[in-house]
Structure formats: structure tokens, C-alpha cells
Protein backbone atom coordinates (compact mmCIF):
# COMPACT_ATOMS: atom_id res chain seq x y z
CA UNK A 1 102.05 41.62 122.34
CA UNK A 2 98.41 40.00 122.43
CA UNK A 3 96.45 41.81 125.10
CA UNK A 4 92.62 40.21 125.40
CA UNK A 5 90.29 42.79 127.22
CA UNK A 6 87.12 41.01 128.84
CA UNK A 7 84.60 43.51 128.64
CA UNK A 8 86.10 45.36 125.97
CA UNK A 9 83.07 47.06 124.62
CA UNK A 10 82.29 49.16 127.89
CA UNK A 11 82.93 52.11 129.52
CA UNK A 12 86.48 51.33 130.64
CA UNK A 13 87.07 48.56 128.13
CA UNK A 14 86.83 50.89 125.27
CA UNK A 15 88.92 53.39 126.28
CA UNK A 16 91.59 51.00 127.51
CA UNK A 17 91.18 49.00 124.53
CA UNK A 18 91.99 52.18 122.09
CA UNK A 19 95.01 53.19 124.42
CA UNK A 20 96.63 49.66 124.52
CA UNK A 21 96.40 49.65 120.19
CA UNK A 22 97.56 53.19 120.03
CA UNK A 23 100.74 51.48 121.70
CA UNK A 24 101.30 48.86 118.76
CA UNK A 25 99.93 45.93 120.59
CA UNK A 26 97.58 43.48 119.03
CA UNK A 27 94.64 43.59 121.54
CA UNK A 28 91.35 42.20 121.07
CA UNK A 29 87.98 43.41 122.97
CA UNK A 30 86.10 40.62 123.91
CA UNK A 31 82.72 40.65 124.82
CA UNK A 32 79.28 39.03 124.60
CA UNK A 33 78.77 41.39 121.31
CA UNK A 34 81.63 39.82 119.35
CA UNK A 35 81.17 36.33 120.64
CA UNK A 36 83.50 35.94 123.49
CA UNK A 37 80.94 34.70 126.96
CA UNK A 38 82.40 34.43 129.93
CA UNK A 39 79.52 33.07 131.76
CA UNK A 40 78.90 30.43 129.19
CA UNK A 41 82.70 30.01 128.12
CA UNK A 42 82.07 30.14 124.45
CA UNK A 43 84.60 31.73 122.27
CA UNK A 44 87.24 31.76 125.13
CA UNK A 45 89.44 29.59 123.78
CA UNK A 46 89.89 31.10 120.45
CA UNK A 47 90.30 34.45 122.02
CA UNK A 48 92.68 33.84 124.67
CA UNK A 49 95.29 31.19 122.01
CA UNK A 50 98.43 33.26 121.67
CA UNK A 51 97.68 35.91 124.55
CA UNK A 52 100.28 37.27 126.59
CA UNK A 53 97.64 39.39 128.79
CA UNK A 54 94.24 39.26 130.17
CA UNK A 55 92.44 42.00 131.43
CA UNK A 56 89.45 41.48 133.40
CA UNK A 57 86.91 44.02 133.13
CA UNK A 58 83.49 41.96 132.93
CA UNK A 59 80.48 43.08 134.87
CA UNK A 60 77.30 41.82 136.16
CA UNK A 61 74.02 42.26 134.65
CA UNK A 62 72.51 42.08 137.73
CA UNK A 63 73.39 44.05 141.19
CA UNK A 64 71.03 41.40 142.71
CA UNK A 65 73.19 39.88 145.35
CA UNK A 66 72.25 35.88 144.37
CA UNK A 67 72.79 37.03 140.45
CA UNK A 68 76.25 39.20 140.91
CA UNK A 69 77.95 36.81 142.99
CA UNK A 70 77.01 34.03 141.05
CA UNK A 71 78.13 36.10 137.83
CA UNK A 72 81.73 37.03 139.06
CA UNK A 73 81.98 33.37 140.77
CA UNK A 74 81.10 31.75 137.12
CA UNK A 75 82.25 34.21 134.99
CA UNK A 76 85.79 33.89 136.65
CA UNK A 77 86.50 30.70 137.12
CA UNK A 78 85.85 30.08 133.46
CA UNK A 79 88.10 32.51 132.56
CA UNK A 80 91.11 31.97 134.71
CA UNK A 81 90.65 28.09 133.56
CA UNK A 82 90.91 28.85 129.63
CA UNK A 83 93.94 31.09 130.88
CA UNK A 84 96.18 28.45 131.78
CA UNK A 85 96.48 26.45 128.67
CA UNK A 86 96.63 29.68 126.73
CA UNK A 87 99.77 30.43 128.63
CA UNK A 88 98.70 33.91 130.17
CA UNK A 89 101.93 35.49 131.76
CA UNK A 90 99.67 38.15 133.77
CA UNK A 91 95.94 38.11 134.34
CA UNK A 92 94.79 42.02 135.53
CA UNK A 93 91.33 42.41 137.03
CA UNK A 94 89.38 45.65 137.86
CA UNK A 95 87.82 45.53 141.26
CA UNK A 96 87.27 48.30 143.81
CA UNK A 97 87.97 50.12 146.87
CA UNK A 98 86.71 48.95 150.17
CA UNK A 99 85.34 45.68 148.67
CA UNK A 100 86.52 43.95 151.70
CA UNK A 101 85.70 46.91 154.14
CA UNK A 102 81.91 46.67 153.69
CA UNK A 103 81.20 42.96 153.91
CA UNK A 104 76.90 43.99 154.08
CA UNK A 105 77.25 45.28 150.20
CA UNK A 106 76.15 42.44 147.86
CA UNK A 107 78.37 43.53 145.45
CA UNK A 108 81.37 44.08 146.99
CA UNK A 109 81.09 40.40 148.38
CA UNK A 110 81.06 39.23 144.82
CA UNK A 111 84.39 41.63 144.08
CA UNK A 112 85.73 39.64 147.16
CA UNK A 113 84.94 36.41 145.89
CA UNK A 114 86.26 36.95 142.46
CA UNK A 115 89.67 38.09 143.95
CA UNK A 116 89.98 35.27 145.84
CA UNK A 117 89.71 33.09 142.32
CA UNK A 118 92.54 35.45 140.96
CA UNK A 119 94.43 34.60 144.19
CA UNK A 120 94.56 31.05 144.04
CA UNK A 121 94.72 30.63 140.14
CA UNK A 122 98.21 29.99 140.21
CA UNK A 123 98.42 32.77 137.58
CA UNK A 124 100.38 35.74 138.09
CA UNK A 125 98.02 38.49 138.48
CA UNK A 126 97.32 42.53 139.20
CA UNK A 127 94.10 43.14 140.91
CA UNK A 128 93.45 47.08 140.61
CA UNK A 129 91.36 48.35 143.38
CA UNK A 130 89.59 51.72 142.37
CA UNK A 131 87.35 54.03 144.24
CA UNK A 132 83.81 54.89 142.45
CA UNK A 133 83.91 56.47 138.88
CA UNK A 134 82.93 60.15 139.10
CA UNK A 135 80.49 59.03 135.86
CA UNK A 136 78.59 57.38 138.48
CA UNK A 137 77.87 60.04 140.86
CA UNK A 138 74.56 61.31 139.24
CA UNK A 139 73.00 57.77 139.43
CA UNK A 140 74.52 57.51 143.16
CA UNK A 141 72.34 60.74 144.11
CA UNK A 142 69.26 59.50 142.15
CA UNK A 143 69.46 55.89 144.42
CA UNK A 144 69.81 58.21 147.51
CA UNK A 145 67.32 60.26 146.86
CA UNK A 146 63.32 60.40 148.45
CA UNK A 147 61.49 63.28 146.51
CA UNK A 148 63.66 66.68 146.36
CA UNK A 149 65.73 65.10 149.40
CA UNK A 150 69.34 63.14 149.20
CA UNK A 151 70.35 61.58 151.89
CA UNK A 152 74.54 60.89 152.18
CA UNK A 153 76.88 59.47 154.61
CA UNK A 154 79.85 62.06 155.57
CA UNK A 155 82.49 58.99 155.01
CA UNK A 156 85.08 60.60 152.56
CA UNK A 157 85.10 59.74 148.64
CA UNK A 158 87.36 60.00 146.36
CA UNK A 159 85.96 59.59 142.79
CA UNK A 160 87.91 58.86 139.52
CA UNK A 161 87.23 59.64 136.13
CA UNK A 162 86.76 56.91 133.68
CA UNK A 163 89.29 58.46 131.36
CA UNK A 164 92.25 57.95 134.29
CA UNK A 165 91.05 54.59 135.40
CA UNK A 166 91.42 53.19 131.67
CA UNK A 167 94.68 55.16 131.46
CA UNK A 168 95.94 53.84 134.76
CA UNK A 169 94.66 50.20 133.83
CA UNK A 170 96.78 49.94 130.63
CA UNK A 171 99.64 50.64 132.21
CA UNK A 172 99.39 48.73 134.99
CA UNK A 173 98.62 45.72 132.32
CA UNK A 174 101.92 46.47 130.77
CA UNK A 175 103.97 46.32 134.11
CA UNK A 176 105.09 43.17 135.82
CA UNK A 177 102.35 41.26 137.84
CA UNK A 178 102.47 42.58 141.28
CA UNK A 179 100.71 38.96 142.25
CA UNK A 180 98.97 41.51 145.20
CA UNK A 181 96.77 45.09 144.82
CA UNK A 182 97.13 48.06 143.22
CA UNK A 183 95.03 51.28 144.20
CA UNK A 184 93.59 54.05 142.29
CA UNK A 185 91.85 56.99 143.02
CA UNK A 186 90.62 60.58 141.97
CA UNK A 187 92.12 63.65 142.96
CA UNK A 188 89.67 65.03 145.36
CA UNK A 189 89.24 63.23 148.67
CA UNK A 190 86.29 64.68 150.73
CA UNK A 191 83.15 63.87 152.68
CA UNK A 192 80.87 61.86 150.08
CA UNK A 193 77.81 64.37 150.72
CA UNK A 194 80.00 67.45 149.97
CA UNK A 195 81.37 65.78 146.80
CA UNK A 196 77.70 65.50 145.69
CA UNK A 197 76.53 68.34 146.56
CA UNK A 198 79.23 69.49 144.63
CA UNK A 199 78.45 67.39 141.80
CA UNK A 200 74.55 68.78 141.90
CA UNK A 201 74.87 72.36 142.20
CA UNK A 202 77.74 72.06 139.01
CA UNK A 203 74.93 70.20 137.35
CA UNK A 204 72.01 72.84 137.89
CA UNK A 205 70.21 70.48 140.36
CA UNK A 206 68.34 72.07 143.22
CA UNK A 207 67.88 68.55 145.20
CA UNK A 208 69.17 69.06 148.53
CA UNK A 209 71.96 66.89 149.95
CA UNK A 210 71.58 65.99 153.65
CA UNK A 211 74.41 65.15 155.87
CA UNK A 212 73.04 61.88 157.70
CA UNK A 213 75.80 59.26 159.43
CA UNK A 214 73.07 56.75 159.08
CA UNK A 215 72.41 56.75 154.98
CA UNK A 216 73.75 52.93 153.50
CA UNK A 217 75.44 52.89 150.00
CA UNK A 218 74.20 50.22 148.16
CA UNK A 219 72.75 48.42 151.03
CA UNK A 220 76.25 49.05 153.33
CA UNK A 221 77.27 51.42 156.04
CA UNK A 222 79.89 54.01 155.26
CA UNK A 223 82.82 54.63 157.54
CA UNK A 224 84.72 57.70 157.34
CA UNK A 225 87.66 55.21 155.40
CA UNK A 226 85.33 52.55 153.50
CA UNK A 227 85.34 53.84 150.21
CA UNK A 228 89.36 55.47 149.85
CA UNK A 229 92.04 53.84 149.64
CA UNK A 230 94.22 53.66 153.27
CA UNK A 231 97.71 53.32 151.87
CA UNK A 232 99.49 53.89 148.87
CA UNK A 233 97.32 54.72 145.46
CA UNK A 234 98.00 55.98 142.15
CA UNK A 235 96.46 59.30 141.84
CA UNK A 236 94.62 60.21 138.28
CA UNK A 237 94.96 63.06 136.49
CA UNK A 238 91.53 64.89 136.39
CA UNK A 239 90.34 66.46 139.26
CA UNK A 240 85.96 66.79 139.74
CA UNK A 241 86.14 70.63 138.51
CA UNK A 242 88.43 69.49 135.56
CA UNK A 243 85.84 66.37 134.82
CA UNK A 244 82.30 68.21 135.29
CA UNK A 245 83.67 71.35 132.72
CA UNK A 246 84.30 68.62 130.23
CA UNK A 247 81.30 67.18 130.68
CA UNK A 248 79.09 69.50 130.36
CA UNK A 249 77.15 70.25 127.20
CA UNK A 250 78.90 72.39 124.29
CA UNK A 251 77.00 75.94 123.72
């Protein structure tokens, strides 16, 4: 079966890409690099003739609200219209937790937008919600931090590792479109400060994490539910102890 990735040069593109060929299938990672755009639609047509599959995992350049919403508003539209003369039986996206619980976040608003394209496409679809990669929690301390200081909402999190999420996307790919949401997740579900704290003192960092009700995450408020899911999720395999021992440098 043809799979096309979008975005399959990246962090979870990669690895998904490598598990999908590992299963026999002919899949093709499509990006920017290799002359597939998105934004600009060139090479979309050529990539997407005989494809049984899409999977969506393009991301902004830009966190800028203007510039991401504009990206995923562009970016998906052309994609979803070079899907239907292709003949795509199941278009798959990779969006995230909360995105419609935190309406403030820029980004999140663009997530909610580009769903809403999947939605009406006409084209069956899959759109994976998952929580925050646990790759991401260094740079999440580093934006919350003022000198030695990092200031954290107590709203729970419930990181995943990249390695589960590309797992967890390939299969889902392979299923029947659920034409609705799927959920993913990490693990570990607990207050976000203690996870980074957690994260910190693993990594030999002496910044101090403060609890503080008040602290935004990317510009929105966290509730104690905004960034888990509230129902049903597929858990991944690698829990934060398991993830920062295989991270850490070899001896």
C-alpha cells in the first residue's frame, strides 16, 4: 500500500516513516527537502498519484499566531484538495491535546482550524490528538523560566515520547478511518510542575520549579484538565523514568 507522510523528514515523520516500510508498504516522506510544499502545492500531485494514505504531520515555521494559523489554514487546504483526485481512502493528521480547551493559545487555534478542514473535506479521516512530547519538556522549562526561577502551572501533564507517538501513529494509519479523534498520551499523568521538576533534577539542573496557578503555557491558562486527555486514550509504552535513562548520554 502507498502511504505519503507530510513531514516525513522530522521528528515523528522519520520514525513513522521507517516503521510503516519495515511493514512492506511503499511509503514516501514528503517534505520541503525532497520537493513536496505544502504551502506552495508544488510536487503534491506527483506524490499523492496512486496513494492509498496520507498522513499529516506538517508543522509551522513560525509559532507567531498570524504565521501558524495562516500555515496550517494554507498548508491544509492544499493538501486535502490534491487528495481527492488522488483517491485518498483515509487522510490521518497529528494534532494535540486540549487544542480546543485553550482557545487564548495561538497555536492551538491554528490545530483547531486545521481540524475543521479535515472535518469538512469529505475525506475519510483520523485526527490523532496527543498530549506534549516529553522531547519537549527541556525547551518548555527554558520558555518558563526568569533567571534560576521556573515558573509552572499545577494543571496535570501527561507527556509522550516521540518513539510511542510515531509507533501509535502508524498504526492508527493502518486502521479504518474513525472519521472523529483519537487520543494519545504518556504514561505518567501528574501536576505539570512536578513532571518538570522531575525532568530537571534527572537532568542535573539546579533551576528551581515554582508551583504558581497563574503561569500561561504558550500564552494560555492551564486548567487542572487542559493538557490530558478526558476520555478514552491510547496509552504509550515508555514511561518519563524509562525515556530520561535512554536519553541520557552513554559513559
Amino acid at each position: 500500500m502507498k502511504i505519503v507522510v507530510i513531514g516525513g523528514t522530522g521528528l515523528i515523520g522519520s520514525r513513522t516513516v521507517a516503521i510503516l516500510r519495515q511493514g512492506g508498504h511503499d511509503v514516501v516522506a514528503a517534505s520541503p527537502k525532497n520537493g513536496v510544499n505544502t504551502i506552495t502545492g508544488a510536487g503534491l500531485k506527483e506524490a499523492l498519484s496512486g496513494a492509498a494514505v496520507v498522513i499529516d504531520l506538517a508543522n509551522s515555521p513560525s509559532f507567531e499566531d498570524r504565521a501558524v494559523m495562516a500555515f496550517f489554514e494554507t498548508s491544509g487546504r492544499n493538501l486535502l484538495a490534491a487528495e481527492k483526485p488522488a483517491g485518498v481512502k483515509h487522510h490521518v493528521a497529528l494534532s494535540i491535546v486540549g487544542t480546543d480547551r485553550t482557545p487564548e493559545n495561538g497555536y492551538f487555534r491554528a490545530k483547531v482550524a486545521q481540524e475543521k478542514l479535515i472535518e469538512a473535506s469529505g475525506i475519510p479521516y483520523t485526527i490523532i490528538r496527543a498530549t506534549q512530547f516529553m522531547e519537549f519538556v527541556g525547551a518548555i522549562a527554558d520558555a518558563s523560566a526568569v533567571v534560576n526561577t521556573i515558573r509552572l502551572s499545577p494543571g496535570l501533564f501527561q507527556p509522550i515520547a516521540a518513539e510511542d507517538v510515531s509507533a501509535l501513529v502508524a498504526d492508527i494509519a493502518l486502521e479504518p478511518p474513525r472519521n472523529g479523534i483519537v487520543e494519545i498520551a504518556g504514561p505518567d499523568r501528574a501536576p505539570f510542575d512536578e513532571i518538570v521538576a522531575r525532568y530537571l533534577k534527572a537532568k542535573g539542573d539546579r533551576r528551581e520549579v515554582v508551583r504558581d496557578p497563574d503561569a500561561l503555557y504558550w500564552g494560555g491558562r492551564v486548567e487542572e484538565h487542559s493538557l490530558v486527555p478526558l476520555g478514552e486514550a491510547r496509552i504509550g509504552r515508555i514511561d518519563l523514568n524509562e525515556w530520561l535513562r535512554r536519553s541520557r548520554p552513554a559513559a
